[in-house]
N, C-alpha and C. Protein backbone atom coordinates (compact mmCIF):
# COMPACT_ATOMS: atom_id res chain seq x y z
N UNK A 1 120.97 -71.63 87.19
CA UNK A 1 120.84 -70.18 87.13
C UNK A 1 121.13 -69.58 88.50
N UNK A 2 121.93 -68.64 88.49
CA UNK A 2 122.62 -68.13 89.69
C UNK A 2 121.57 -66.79 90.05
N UNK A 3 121.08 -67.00 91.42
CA UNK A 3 120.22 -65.60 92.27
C UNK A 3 120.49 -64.09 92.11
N UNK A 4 119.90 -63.59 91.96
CA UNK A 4 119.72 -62.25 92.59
C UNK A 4 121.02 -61.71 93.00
N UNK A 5 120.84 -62.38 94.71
CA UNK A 5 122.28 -62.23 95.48
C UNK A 5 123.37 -63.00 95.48
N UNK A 6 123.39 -64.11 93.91
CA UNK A 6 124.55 -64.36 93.87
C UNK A 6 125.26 -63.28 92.80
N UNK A 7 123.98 -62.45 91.54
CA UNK A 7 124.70 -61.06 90.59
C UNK A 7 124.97 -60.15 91.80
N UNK A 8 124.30 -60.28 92.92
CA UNK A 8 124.96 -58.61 93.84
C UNK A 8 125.93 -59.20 94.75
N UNK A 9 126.64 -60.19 94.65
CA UNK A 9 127.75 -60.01 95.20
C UNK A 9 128.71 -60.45 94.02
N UNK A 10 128.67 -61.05 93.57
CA UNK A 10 129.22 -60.96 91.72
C UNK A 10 130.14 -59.45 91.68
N UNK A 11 128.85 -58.42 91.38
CA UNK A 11 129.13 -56.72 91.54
C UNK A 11 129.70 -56.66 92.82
N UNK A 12 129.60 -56.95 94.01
CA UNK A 12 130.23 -56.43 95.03
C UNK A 12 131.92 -56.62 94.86
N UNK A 13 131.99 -57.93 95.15
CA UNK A 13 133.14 -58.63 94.59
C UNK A 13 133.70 -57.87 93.79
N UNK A 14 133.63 -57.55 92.20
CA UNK A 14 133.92 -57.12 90.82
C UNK A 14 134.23 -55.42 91.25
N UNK A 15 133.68 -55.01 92.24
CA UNK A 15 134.26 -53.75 92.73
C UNK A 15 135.42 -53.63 93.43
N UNK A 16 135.34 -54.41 94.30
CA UNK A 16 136.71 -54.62 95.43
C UNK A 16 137.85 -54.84 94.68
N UNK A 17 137.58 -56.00 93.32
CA UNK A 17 138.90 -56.03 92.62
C UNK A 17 139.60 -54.92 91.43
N UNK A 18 138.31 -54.35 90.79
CA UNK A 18 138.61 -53.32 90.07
C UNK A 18 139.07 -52.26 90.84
N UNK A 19 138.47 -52.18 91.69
CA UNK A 19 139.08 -50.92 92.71
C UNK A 19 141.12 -51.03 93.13
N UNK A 20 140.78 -52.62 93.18
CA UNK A 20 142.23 -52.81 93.84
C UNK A 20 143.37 -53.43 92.37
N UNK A 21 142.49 -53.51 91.34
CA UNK A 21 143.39 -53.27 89.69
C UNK A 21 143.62 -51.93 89.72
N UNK A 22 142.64 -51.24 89.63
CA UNK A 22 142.93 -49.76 89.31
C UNK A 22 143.91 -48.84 90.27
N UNK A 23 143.65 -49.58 91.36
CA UNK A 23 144.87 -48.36 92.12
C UNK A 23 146.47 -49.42 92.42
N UNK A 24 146.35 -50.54 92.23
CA UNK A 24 147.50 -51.25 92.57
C UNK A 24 148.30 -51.59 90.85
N UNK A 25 146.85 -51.69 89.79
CA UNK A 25 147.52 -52.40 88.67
C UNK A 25 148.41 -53.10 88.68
N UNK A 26 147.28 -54.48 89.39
CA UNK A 26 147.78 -55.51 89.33
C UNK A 26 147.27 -56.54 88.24
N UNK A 27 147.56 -57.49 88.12
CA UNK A 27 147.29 -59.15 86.79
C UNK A 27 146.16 -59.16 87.56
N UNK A 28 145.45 -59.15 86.01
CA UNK A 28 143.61 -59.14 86.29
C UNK A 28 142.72 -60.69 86.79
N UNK A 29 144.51 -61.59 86.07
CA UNK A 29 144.23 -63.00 86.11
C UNK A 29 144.28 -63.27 87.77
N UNK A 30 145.20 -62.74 88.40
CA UNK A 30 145.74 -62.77 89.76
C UNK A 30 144.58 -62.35 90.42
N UNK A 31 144.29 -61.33 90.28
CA UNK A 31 143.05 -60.86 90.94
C UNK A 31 141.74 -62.19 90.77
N UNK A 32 141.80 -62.50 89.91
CA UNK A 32 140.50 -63.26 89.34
C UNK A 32 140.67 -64.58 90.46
N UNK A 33 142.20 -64.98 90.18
CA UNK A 33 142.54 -66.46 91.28
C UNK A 33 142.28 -66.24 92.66
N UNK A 34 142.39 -64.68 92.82
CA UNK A 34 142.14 -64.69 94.81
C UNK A 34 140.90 -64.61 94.60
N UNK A 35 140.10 -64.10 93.99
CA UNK A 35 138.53 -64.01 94.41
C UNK A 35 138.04 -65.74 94.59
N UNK A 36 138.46 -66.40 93.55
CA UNK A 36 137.59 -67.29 93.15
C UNK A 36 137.58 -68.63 93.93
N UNK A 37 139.28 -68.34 94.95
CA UNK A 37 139.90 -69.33 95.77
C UNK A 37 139.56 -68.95 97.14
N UNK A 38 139.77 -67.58 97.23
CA UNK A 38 139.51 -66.94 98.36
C UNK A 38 138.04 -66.87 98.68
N UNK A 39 137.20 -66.44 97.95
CA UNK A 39 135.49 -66.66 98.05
C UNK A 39 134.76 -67.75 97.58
N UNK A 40 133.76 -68.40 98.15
CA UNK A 40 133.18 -69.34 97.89
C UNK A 40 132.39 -69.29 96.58
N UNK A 41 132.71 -69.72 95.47
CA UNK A 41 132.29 -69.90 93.98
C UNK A 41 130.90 -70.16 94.42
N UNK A 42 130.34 -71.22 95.08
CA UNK A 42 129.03 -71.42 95.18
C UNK A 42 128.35 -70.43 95.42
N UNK A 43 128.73 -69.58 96.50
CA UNK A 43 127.75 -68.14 96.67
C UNK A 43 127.51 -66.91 96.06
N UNK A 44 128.41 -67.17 94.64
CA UNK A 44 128.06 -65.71 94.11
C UNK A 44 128.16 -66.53 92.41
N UNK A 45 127.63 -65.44 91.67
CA UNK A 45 127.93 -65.97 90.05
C UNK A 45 129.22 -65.64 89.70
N UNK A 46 129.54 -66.87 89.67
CA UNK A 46 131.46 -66.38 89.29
C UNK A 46 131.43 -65.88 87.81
N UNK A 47 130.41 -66.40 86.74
CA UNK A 47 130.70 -65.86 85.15
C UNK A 47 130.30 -64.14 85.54
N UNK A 48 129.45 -64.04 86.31
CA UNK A 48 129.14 -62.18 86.06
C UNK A 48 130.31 -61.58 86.61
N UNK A 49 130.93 -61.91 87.75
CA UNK A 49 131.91 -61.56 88.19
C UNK A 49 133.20 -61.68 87.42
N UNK A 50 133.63 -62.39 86.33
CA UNK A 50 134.56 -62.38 85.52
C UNK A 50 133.80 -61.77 84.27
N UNK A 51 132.78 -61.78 84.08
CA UNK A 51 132.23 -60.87 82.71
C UNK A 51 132.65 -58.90 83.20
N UNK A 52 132.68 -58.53 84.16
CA UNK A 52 132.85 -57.35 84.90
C UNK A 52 134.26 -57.39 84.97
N UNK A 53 134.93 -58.15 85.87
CA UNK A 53 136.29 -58.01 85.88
C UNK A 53 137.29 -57.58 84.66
N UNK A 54 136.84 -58.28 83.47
CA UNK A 54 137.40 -58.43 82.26
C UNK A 54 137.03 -57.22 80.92
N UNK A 55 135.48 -57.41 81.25
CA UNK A 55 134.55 -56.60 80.28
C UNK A 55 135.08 -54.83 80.67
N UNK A 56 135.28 -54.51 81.84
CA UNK A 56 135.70 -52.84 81.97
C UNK A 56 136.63 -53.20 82.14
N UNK A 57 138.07 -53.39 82.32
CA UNK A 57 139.19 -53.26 81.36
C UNK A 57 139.20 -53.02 79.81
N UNK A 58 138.63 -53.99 79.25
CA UNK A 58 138.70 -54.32 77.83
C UNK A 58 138.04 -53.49 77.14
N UNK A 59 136.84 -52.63 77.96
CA UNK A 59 136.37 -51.92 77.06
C UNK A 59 136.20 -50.38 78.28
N UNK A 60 137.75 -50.14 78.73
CA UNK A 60 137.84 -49.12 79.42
C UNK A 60 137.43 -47.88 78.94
N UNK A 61 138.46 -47.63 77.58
CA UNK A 61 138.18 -45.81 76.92
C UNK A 61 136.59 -45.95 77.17
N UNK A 62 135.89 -46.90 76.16
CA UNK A 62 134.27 -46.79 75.80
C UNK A 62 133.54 -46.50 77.09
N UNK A 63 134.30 -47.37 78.26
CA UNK A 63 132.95 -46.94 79.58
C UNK A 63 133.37 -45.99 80.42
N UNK A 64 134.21 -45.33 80.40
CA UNK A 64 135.18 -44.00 80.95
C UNK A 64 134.30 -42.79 79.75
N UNK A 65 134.26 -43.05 78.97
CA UNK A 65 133.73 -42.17 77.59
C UNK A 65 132.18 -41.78 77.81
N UNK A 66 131.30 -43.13 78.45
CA UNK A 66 130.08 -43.07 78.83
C UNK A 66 129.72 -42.48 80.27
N UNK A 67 130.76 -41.92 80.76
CA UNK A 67 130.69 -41.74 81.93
C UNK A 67 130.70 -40.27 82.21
N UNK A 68 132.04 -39.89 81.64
CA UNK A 68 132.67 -38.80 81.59
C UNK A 68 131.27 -37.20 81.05
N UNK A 69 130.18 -37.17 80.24
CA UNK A 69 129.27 -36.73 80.24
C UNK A 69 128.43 -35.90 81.27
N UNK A 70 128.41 -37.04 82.29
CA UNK A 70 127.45 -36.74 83.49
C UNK A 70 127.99 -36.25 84.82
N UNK A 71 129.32 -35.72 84.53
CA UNK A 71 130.33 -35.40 85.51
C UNK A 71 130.34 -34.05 86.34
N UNK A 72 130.26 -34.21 87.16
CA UNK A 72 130.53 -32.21 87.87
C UNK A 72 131.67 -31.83 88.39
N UNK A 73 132.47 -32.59 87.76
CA UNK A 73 134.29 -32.65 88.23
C UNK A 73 135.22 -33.51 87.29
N UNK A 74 136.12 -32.52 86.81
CA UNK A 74 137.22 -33.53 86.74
C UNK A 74 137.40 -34.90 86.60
N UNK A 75 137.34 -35.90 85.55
CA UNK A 75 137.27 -37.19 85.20
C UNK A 75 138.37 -37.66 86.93
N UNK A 76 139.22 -37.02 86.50
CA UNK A 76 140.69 -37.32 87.55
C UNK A 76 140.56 -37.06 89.01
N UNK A 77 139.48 -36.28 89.54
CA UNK A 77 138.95 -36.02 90.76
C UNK A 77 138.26 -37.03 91.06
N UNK A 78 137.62 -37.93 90.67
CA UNK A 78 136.69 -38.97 91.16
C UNK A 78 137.35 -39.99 92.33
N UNK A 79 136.70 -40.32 93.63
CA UNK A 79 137.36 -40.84 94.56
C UNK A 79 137.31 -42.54 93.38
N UNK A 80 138.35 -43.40 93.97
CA UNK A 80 139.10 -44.38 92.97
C UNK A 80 137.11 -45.42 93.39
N UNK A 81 136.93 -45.01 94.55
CA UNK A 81 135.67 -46.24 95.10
C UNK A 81 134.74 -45.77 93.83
N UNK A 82 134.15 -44.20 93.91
CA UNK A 82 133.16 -43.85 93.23
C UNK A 82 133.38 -44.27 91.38
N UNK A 83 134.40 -43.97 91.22
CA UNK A 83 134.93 -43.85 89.60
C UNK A 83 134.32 -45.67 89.43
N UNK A 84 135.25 -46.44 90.06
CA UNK A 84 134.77 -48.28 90.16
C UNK A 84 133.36 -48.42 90.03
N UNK A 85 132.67 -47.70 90.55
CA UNK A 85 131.09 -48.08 90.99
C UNK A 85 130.40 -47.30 89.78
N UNK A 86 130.89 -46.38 89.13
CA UNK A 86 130.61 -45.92 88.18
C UNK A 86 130.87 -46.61 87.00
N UNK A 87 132.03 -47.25 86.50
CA UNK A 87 132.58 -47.71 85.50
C UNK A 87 131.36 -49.09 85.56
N UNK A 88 131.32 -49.70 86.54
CA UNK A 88 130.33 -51.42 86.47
C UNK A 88 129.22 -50.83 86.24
N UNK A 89 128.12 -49.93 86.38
CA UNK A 89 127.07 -49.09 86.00
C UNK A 89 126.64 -48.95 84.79
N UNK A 90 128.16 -48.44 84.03
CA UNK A 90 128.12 -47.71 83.17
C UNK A 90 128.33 -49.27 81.56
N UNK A 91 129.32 -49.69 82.52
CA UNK A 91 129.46 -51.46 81.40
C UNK A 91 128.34 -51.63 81.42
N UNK A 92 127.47 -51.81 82.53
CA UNK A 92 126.30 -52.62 82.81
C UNK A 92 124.88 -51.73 82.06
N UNK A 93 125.01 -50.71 82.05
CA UNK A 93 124.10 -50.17 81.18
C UNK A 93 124.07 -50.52 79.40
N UNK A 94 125.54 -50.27 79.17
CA UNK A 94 126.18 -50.61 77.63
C UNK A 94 125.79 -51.66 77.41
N UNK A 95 126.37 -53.22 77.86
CA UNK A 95 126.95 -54.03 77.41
C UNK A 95 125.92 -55.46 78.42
N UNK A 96 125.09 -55.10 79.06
CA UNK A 96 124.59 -56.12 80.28
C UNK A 96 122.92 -55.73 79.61
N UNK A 97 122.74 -55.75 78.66
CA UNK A 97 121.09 -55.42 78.82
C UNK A 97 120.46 -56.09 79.07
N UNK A 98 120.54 -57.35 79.78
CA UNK A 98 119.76 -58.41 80.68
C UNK A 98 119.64 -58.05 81.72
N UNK A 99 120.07 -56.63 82.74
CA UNK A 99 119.78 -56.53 83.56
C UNK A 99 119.28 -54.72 83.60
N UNK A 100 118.22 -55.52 84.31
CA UNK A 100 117.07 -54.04 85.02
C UNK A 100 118.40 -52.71 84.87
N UNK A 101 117.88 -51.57 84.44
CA UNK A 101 118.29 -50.07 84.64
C UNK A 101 118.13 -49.72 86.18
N UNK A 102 116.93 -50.23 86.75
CA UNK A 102 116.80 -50.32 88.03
C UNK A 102 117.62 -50.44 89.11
N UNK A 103 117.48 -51.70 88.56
CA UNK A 103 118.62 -52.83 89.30
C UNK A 103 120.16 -52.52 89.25
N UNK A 104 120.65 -51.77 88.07
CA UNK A 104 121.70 -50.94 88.22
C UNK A 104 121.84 -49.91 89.20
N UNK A 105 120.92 -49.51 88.90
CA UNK A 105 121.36 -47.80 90.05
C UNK A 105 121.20 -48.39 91.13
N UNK A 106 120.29 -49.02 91.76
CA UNK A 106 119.67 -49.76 93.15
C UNK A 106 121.22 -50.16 93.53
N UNK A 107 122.02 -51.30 92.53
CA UNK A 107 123.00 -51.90 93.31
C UNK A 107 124.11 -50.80 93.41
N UNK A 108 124.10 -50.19 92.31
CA UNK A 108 125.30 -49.00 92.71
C UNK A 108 125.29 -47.96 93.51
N UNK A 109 124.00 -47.82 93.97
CA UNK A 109 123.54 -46.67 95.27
C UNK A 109 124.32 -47.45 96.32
N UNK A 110 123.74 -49.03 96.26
CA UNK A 110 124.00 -49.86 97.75
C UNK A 110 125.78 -49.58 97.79
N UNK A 111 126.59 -49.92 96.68
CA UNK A 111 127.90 -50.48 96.63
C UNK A 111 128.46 -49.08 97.04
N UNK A 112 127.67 -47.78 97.04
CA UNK A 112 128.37 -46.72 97.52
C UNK A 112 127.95 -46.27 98.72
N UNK A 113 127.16 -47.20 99.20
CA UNK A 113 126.84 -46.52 100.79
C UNK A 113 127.50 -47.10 101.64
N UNK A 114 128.03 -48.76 101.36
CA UNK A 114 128.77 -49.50 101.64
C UNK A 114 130.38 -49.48 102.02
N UNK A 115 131.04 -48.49 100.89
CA UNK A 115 132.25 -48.90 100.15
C UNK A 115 132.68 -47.38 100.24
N UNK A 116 131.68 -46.19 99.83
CA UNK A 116 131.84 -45.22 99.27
C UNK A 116 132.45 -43.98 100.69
N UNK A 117 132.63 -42.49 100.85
CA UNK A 117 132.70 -41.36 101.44
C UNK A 117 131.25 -41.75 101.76
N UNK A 118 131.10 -40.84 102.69
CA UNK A 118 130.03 -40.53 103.31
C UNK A 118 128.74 -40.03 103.29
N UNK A 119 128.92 -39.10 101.91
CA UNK A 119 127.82 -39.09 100.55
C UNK A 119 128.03 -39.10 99.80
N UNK A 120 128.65 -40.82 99.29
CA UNK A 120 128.87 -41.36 97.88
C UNK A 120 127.90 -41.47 96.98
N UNK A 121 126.91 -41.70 98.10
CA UNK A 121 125.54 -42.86 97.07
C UNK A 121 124.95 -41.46 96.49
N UNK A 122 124.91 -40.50 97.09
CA UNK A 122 124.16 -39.15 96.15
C UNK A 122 124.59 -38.73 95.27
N UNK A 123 125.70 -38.59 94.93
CA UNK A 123 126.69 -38.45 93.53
C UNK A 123 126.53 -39.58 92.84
N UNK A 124 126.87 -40.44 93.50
CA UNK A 124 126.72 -41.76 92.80
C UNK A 124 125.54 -42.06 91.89
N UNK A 125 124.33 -41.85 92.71
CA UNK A 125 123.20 -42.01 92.27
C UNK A 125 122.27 -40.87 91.46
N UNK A 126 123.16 -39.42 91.41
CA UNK A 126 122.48 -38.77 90.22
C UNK A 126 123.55 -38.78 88.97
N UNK A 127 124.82 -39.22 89.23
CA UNK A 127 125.76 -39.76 87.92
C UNK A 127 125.11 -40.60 87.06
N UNK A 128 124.33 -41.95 87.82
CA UNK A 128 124.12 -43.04 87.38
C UNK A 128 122.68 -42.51 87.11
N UNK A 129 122.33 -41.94 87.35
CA UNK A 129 120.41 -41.56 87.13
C UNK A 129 120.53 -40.87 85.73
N UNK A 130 121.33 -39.93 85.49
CA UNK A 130 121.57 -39.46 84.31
C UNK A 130 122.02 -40.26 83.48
N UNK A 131 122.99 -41.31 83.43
CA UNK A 131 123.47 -42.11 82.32
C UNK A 131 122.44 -43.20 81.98
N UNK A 132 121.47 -43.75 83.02
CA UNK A 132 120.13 -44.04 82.58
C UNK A 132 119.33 -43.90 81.69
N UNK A 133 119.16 -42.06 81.72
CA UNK A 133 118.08 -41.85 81.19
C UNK A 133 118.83 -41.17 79.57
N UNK A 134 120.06 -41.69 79.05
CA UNK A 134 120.69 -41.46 78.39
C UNK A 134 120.54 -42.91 77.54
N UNK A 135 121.74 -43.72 78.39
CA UNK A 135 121.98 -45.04 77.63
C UNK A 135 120.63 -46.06 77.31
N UNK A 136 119.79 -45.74 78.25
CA UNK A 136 118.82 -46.84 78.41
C UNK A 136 117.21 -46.00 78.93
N UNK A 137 117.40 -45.31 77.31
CA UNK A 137 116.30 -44.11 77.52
C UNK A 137 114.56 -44.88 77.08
N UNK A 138 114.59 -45.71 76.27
CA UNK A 138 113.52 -46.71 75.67
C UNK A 138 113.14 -47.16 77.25
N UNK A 139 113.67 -47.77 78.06
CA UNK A 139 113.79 -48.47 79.10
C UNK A 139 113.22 -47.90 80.28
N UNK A 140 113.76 -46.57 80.08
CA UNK A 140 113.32 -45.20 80.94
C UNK A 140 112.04 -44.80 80.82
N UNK A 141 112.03 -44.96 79.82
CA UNK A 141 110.55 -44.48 79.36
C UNK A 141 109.50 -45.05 79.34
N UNK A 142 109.93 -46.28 79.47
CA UNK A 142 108.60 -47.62 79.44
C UNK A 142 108.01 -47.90 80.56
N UNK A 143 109.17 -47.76 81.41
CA UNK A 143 109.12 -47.51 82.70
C UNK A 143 107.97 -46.32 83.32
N UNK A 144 108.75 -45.42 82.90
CA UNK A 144 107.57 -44.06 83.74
C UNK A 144 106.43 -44.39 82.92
N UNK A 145 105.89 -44.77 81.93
CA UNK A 145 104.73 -44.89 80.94
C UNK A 145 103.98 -46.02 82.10
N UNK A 146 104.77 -46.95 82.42
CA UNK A 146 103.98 -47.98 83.48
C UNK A 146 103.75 -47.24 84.51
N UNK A 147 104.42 -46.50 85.23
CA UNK A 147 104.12 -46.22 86.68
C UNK A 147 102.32 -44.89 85.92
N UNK A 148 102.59 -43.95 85.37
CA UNK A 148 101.63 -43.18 85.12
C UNK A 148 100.23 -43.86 84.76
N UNK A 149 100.47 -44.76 84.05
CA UNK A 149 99.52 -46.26 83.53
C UNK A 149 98.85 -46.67 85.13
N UNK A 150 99.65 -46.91 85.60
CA UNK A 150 99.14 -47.63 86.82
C UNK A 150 98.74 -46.80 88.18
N UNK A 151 98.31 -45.04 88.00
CA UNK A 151 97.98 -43.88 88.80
C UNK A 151 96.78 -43.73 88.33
């Protein structure tokens, strides 16, 4: 079973290449061979990182569709970093329900403070706060029910 910080660099990774599919559209396979040759397989989960790579392509319209909702601009205005960090969020909310809602926004705040403009992670992070409390509203809710529980 692969760590924590081998799924957040998995996502880190899975950004850099979607970022560099989406603006180069290049072979997803190609992309997949430099990561996997080029980065050390042992240090990150290579299946999450090809479940991402593959999974938002394949199910682009649907996570562009889940996205597009929570927008204060133009689908087509989105810087190419933010739209990427949005799209793995937005799979990952859909299609990943093994992982924390939390743990989504947490890593996609990080991947835009990182990666992103200069106040990425605040867009970033009320895009993704809203599609939260949308896609993974049961989750949302169980959640604040614990924290009030525990005041």
């Amino acid at each position: 079973m692969q760590s924590f910080k081998g799924r957040e660099k998995a996502r880190r990774y899975a950004m850099q290449a979607l970022y560099g599919w989406h603006i180069a559209n290049g072979s997803l396979k190609d992309i997949e061979t430099f990561y996997l040759t080029d980065r050390n397989p042992k240090n990150f989960d290579t299946e999450y990182f090809g479940r991402l790579l593959h999974g938002i392509p394949q199910n682009l319209g649907a996570v562009d569709n889940l996205i597009t909702p929570f927008l204060d601009r133009p689908f087509n205005k989105l810087d190419p970093i933010e739209l990427t960090i949005l799209r793995i969020a937005a799979y990952e909310f859909k299609y990943s329900i093994d992982v924390p809602f939390r743990v989504v926004i947490h890593e996609a705040v990080e991947l835009a403070k990182v990666f992103g403009a200069e106040d990425s992670h605040k867009f970033t992070n009320s895009v993704i706060d809203k599609m939260a409390k949308e896609l993974r509203a049961n989750e949302v809710l169980n959640w604040q029910n614990q924290k009030i529980a525990a005041v």
